[in-house]
Protein backbone atom coordinates (compact mmCIF):
# COMPACT_ATOMS: atom_id res chain seq x y z
CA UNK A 1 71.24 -47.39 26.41
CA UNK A 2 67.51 -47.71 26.83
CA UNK A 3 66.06 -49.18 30.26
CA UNK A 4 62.40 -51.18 29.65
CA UNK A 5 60.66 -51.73 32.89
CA UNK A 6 58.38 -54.67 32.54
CA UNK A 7 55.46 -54.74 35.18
CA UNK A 8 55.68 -57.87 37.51
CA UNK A 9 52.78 -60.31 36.19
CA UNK A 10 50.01 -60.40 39.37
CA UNK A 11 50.02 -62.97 42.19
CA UNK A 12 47.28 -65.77 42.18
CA UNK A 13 45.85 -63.53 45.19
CA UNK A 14 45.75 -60.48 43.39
CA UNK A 15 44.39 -62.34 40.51
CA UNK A 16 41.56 -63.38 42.87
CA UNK A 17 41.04 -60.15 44.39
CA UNK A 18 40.44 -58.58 40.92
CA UNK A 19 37.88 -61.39 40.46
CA UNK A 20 36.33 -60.79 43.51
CA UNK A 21 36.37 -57.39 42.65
CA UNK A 22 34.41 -57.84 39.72
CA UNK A 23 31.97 -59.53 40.89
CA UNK A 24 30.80 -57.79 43.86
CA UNK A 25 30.27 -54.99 41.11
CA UNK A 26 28.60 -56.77 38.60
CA UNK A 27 25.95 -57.61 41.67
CA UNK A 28 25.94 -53.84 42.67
CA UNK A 29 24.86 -52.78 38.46
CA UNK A 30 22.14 -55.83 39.10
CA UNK A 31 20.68 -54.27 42.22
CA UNK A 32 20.69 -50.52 40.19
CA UNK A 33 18.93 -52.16 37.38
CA UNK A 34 16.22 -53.53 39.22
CA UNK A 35 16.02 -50.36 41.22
CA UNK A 36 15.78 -48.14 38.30
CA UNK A 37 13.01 -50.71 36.64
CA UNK A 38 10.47 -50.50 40.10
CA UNK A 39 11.04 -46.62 40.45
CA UNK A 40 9.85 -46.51 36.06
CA UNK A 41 7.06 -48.97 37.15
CA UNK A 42 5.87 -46.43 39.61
CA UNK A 43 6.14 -43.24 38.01
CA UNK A 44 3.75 -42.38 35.25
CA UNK A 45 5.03 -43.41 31.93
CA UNK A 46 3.52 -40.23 30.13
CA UNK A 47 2.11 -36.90 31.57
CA UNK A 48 -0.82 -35.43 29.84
CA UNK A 49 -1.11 -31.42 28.65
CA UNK A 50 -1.71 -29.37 31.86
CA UNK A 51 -5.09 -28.49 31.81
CA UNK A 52 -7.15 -25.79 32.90
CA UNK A 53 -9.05 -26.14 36.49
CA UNK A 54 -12.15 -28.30 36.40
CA UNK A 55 -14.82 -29.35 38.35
CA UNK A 56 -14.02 -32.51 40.06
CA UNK A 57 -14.96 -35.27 38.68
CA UNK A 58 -16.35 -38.74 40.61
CA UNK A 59 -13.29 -41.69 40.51
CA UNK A 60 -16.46 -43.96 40.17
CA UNK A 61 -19.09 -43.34 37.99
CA UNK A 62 -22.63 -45.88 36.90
CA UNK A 63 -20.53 -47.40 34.31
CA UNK A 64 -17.01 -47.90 35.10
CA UNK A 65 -15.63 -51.04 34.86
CA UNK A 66 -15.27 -53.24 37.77
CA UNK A 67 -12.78 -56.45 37.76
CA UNK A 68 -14.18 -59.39 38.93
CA UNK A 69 -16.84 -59.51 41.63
CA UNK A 70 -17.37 -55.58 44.19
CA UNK A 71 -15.99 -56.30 47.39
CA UNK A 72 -18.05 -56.26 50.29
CA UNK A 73 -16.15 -53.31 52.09
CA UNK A 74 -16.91 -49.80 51.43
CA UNK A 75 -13.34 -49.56 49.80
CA UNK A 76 -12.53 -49.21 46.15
CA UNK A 77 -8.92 -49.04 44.63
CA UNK A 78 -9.30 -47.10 41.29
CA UNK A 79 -7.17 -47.35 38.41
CA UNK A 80 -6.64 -44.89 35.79
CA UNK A 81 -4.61 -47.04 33.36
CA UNK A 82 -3.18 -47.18 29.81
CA UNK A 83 -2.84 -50.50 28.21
CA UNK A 84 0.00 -49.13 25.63
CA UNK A 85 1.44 -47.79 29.11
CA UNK A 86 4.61 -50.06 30.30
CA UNK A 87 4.62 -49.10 33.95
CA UNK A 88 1.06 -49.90 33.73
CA UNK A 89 2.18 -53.31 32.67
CA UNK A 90 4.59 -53.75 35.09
CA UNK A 91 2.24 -52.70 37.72
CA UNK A 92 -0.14 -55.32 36.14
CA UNK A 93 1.10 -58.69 37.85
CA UNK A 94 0.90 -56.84 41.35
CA UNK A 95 -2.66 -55.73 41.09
CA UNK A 96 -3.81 -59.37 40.16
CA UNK A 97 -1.85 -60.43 43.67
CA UNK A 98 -4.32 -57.74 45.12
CA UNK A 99 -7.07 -58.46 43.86
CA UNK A 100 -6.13 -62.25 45.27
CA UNK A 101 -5.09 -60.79 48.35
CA UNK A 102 -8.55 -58.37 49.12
CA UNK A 103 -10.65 -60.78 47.26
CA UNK A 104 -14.35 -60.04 48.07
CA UNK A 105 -13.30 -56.77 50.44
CA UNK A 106 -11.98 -54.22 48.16
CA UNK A 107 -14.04 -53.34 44.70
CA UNK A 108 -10.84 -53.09 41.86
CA UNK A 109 -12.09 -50.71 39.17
CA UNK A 110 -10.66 -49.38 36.27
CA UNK A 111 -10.57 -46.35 34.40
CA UNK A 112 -8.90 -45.97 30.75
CA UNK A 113 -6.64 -43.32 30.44
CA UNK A 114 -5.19 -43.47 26.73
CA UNK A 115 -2.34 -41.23 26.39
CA UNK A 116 -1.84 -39.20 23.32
CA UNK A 117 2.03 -40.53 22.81
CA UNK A 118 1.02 -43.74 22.01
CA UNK A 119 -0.51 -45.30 18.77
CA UNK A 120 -2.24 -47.59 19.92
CA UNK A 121 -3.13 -47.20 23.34
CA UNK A 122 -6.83 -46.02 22.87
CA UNK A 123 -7.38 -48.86 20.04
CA UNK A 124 -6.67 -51.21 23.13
CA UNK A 125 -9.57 -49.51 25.08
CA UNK A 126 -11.85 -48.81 22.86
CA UNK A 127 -11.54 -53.28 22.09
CA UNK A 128 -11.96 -53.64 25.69
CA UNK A 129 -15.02 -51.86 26.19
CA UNK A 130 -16.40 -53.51 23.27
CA UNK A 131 -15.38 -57.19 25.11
CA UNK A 132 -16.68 -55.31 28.35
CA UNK A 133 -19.91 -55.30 26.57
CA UNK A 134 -20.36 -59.30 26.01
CA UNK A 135 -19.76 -59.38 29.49
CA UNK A 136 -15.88 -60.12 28.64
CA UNK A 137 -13.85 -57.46 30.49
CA UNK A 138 -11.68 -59.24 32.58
CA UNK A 139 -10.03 -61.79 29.80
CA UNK A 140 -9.56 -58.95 27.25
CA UNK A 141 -8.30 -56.73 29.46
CA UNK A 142 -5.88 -59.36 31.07
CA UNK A 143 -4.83 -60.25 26.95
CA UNK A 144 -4.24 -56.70 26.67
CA UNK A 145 -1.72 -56.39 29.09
CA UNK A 146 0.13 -60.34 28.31
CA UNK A 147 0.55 -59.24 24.93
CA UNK A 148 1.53 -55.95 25.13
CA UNK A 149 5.46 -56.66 24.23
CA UNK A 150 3.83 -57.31 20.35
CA UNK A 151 2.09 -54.87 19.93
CA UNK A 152 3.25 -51.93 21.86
CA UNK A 153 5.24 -49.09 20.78
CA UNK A 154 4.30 -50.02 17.39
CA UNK A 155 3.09 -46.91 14.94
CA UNK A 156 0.39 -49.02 12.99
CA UNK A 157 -2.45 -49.84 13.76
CA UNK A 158 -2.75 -53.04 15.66
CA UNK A 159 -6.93 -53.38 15.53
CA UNK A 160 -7.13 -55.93 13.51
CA UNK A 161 -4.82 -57.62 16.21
CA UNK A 162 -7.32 -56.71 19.10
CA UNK A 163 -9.67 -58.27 16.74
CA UNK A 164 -8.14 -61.90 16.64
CA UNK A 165 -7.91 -61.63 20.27
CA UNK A 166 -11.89 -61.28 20.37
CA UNK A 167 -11.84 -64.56 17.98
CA UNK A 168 -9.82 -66.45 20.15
CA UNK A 169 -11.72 -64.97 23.11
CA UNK A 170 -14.91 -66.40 21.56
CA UNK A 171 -16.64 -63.17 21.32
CA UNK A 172 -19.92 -62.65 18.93
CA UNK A 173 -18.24 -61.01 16.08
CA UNK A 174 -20.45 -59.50 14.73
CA UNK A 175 -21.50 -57.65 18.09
CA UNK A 176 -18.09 -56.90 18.45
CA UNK A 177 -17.36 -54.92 14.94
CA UNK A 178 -20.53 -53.00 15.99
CA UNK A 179 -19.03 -52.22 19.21
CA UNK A 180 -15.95 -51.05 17.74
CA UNK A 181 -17.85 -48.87 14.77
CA UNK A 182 -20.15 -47.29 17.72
CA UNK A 183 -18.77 -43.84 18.01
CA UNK A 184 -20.53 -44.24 21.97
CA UNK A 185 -17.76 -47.25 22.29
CA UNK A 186 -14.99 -44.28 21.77
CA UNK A 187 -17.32 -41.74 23.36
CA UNK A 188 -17.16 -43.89 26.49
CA UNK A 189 -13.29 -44.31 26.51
CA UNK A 190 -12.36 -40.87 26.38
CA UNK A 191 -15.35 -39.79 29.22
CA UNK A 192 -12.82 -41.78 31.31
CA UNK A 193 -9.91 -39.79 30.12
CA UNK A 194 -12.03 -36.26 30.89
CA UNK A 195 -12.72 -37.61 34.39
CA UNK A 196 -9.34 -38.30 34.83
CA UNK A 197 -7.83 -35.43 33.73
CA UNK A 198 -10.33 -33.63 35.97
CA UNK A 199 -9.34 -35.27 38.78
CA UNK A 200 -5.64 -34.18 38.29
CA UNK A 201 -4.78 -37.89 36.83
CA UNK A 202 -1.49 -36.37 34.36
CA UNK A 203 -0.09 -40.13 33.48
CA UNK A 204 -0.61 -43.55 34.58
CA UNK A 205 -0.51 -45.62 36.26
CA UNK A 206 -2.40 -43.30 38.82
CA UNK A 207 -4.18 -45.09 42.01
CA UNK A 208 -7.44 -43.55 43.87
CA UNK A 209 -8.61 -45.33 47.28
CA UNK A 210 -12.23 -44.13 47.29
CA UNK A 211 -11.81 -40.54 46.79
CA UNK A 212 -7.87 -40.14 47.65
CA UNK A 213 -4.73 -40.16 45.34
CA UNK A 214 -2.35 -41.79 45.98
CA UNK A 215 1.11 -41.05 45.75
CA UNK A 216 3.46 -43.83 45.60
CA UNK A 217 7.18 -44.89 46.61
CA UNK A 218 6.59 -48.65 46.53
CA UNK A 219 4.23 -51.09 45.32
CA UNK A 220 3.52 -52.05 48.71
CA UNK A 221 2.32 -48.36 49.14
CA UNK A 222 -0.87 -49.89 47.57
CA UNK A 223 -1.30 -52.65 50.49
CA UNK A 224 -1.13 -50.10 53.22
CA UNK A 225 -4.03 -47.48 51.66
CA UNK A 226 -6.33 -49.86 51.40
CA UNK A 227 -5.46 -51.74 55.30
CA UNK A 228 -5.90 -48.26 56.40
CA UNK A 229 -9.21 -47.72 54.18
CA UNK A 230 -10.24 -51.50 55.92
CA UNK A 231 -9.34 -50.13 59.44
CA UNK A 232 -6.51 -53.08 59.70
């Protein structure tokens, strides 16, 4: 004669506890998430070749491209960015509450720093140098980085995309297909990506105060360089 042993159906309690149970873990995956998506935002996206020892190279040169208005303050907070570059786009809302923040102290710069794994990355530059050009910098370079959920990752070419930006930017087209056909447009994009690379720059987003890398843990890593560079 068989014997079935039936499990006893759980208590309201345990019922509850199980619940409870549940959801204290569902809130401990949430915090891991958002962990793992600041430590990604920090740490470059891509690493460039190693490359052989070079002279170094200035993090400011003549020509590079300064966001808004230079700050007042002998300080200037250097990015070496990729637009294509997700971290970089992460990091993108944060830099605009520093720029906010430091507002006519610190100089923001930036520096393009197209990275061979992605398509489209140094299309993206090479359009906003030729906005840069019409005196447009700051809204192409700002579309750039809204945008970049359409267009990035993609294995196409999304020009004629960074074109209809321009249109809707209200940029002289004509001035701006020259830009883009200038090989000294290109030329001037990757003299960014030599400095950088001379300057030990291997992904991005990668930070300089003045002349000093900066090695990150936090975002907030960026509000204490530059107190320190202010003597706060």
């Amino acid at each position: 004669m068989n014997t079935r042993t039936t499990r006893p159906t759980p208590s309201g309690e345990q019922r509850k506890s199980r619940r409870v149970l549940w959801i204290n873990l569902g809130a401990v995956a949430a915090f891991i998430i958002v962990a793992v998506i600041v430590v990604l935002a920090l740490r470059p996206s891509t690493s460039t070749e190693e490359s052989a020892e070079a002279d170094p190279a200035p993090t400011v040169r003549a020509d590079t491209r300064i966001l808004g208005e230079p700050g007042t303050a002998d300080v200037t907070l250097v990015e070496f960015l990729d637009f294509e570059c997700e971290a970089c786009g992460a990091t993108y809302p944060y830099i605009e509450q520093l720029r906010e923040k430091y507002a006519g102290d610190v100089t923001f710069a930036i520096r393009y720093f197209p990275l061979p794994g992605h398509k489209n990355s140094e299309n993206a530059a090479v359009a906003v140098e030729a906005a840069a050009r019409q005196g447009q910098l700051e809204p192409m370079y700002s579309r750039m980085f809204e945008t970049q959920i359409e267009w990035g990752e993609k294995q196409q070419s999304e020009a004629p995309l960074f074109r209809s930006f321009a249109v809707e930017l209200g940029l002289d087209m004509d001035a701006y297909d020259e830009a883009i056909a200038d090989p000294t447009t290109l030329a001037r994009v990757r003299s960014d990506l030599d400095d950088g690379v001379a300057l030990g720059v291997r992904g991005t987003p990668t930070f300089f105060v003045n002349d000093e890398r900066l090695e990150l843990t936090a975002l907030e890593d960026l509000d204490r360089a530059l107190d320190a560079a202010l003597g706060r």
